[in-house]
C-alpha atoms as a PDB file:
ATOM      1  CA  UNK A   1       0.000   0.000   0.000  1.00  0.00           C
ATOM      2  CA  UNK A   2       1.104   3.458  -0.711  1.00  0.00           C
ATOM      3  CA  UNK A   3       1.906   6.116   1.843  1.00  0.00           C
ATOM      4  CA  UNK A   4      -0.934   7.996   1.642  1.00  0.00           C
ATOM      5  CA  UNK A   5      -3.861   4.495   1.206  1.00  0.00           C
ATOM      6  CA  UNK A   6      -3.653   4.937  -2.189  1.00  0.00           C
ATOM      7  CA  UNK A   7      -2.323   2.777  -4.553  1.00  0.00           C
ATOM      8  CA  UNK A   8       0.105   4.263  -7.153  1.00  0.00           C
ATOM      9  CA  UNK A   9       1.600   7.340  -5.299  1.00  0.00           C
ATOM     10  CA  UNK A  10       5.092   8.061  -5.672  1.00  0.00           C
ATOM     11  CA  UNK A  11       6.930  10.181  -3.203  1.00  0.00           C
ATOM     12  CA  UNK A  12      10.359  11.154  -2.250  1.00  0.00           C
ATOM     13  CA  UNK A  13      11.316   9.186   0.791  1.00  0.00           C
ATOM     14  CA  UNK A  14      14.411   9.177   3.240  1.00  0.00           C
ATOM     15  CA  UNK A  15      15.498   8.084   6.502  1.00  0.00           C
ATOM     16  CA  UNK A  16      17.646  10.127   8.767  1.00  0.00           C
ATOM     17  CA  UNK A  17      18.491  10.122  12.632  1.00  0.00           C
ATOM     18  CA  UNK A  18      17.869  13.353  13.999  1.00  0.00           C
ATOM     19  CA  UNK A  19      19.232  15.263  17.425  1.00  0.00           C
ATOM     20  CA  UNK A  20      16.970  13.022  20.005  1.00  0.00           C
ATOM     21  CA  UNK A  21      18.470   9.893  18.285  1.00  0.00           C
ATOM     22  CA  UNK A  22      15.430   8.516  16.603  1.00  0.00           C
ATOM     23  CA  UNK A  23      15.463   6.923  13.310  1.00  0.00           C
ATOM     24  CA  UNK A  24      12.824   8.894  10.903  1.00  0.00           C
ATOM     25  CA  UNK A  25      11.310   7.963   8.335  1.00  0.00           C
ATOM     26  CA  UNK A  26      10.599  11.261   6.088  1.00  0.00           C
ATOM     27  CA  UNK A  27       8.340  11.526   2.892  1.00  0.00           C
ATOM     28  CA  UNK A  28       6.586  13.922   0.461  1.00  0.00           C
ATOM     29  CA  UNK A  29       4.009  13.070  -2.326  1.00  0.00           C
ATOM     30  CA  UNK A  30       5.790  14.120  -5.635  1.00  0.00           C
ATOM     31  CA  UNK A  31       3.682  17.218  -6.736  1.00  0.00           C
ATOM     32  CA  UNK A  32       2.184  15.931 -10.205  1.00  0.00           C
ATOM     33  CA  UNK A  33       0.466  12.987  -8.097  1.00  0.00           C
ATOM     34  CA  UNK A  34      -1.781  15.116  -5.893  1.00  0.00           C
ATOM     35  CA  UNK A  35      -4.063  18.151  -6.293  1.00  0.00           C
ATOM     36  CA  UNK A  36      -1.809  20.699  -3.607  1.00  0.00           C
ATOM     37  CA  UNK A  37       0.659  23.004  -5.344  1.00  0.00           C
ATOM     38  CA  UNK A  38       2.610  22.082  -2.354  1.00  0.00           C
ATOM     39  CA  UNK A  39       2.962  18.658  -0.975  1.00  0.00           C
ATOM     40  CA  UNK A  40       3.484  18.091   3.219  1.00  0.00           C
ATOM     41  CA  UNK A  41       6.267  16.494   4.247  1.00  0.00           C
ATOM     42  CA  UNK A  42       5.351  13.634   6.220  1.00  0.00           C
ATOM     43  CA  UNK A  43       7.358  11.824   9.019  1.00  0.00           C
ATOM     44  CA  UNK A  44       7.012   9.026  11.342  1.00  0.00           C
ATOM     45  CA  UNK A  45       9.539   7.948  14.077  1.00  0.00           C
ATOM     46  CA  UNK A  46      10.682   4.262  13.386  1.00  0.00           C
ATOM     47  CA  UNK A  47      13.234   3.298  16.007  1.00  0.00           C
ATOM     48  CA  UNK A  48      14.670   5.137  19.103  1.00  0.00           C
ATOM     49  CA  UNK A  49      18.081   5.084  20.716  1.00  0.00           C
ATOM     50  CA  UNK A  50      20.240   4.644  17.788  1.00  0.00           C
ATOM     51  CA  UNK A  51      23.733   6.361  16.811  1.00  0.00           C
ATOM     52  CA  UNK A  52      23.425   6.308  13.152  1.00  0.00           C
ATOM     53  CA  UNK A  53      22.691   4.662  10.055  1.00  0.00           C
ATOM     54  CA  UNK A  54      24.821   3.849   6.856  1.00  0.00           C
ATOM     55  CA  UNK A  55      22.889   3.217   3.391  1.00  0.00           C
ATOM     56  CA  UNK A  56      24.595   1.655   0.487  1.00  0.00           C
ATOM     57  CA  UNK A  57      23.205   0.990  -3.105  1.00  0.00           C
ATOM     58  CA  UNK A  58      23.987  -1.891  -4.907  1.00  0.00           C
ATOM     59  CA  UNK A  59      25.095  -0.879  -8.451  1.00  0.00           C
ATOM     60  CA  UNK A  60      27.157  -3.117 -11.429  1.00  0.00           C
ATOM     61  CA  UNK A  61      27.540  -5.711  -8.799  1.00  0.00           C
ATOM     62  CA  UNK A  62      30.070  -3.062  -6.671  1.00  0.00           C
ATOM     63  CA  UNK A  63      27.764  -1.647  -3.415  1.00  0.00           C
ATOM     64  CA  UNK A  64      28.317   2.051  -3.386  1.00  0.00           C
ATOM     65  CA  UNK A  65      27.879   5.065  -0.602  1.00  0.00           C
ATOM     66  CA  UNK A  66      25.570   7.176  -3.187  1.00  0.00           C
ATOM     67  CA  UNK A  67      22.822   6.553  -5.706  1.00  0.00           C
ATOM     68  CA  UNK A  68      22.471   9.224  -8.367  1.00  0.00           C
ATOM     69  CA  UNK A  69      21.036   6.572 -11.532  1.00  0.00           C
ATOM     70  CA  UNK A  70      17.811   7.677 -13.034  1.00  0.00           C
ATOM     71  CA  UNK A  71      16.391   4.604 -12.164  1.00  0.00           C
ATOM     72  CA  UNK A  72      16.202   2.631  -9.022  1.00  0.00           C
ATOM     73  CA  UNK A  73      19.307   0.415  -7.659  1.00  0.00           C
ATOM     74  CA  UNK A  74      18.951  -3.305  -7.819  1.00  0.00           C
ATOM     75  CA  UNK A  75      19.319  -3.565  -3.712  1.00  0.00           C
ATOM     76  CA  UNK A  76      19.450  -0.980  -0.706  1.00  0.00           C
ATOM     77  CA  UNK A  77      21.410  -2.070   2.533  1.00  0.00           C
ATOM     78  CA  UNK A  78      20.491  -0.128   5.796  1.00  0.00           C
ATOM     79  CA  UNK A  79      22.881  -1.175   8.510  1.00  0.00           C
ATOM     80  CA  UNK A  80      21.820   0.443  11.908  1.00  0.00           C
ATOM     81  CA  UNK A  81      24.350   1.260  14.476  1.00  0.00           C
ATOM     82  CA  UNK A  82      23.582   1.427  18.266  1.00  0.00           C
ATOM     83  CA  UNK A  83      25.364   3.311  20.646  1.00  0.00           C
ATOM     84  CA  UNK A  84      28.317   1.839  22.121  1.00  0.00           C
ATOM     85  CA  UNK A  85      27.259  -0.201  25.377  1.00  0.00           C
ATOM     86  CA  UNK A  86      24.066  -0.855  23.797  1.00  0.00           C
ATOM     87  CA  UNK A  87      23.006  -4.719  23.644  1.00  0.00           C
ATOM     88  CA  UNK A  88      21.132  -4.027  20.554  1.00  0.00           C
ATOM     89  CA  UNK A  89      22.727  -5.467  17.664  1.00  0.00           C
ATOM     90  CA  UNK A  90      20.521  -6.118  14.127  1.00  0.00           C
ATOM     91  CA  UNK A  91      21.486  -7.828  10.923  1.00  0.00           C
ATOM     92  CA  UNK A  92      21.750  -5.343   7.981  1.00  0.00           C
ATOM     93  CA  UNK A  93      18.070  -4.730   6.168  1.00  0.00           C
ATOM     94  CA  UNK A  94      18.421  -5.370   2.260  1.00  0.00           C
ATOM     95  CA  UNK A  95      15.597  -4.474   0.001  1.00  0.00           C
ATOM     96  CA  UNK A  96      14.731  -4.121  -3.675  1.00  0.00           C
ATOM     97  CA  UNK A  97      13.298  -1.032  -4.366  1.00  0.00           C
ATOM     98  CA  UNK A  98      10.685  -1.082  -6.729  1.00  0.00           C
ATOM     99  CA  UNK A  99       8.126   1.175  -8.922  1.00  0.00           C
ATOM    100  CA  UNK A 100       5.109  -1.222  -9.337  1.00  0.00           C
ATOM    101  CA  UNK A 101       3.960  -3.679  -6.975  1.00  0.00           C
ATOM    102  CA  UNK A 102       4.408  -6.361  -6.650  1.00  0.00           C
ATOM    103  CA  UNK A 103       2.023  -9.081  -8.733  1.00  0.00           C
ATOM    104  CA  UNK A 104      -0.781 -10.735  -6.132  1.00  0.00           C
END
């Protein structure tokens, strides 16, 4: 399901830690798929108590820091990192973005 209920909304999406340590998960309808000239920013607060996060694409085989294709990269890796002390330790998350969904 899309981010807004719908079914074919694209948006611009991102995940950042901000100052209180919380992992975010940010978004914003691209403006030619709703009626508002300007599109809210959403954002929802996934995970708390976390240091940082690293994202890597995977591109030509080679996993890289940056993603700046026109398309989509064949995997994303989100690797989560605790604070040190912190018991909390979770296996990387690898996904494969995609533009249509999937078939049912």
């Amino acid at each position: 399901m899309a981010l807004d209920g719908s079914q074919d909304m694209q948006a611009d999406i991102r995940l950042s830690v901000d100052g209180r340590h919380r992992l975010m998960f940010i978004w914003q309808p691209y403006r030619h798929v709703i009626e508002s000239a300007t599109p809210q920013q959403q954002q929802r607060v996934l995970l708390t108590g976390i240091a940082d996060i690293d994202c890597d694409y995977l591109s030509n085989g080679n996993w890289e820091k940056t993603w700046y294709g026109n398309g989509l990269p064949a995997l994303v890796r989100i690797h989560i990192r605790f604070p040190d002390g912190d018991r909390r330790h979770w296996p990387d998350i690898v996904a494969a973005p995609m533009l249509d969904p999937m078939p049912q």
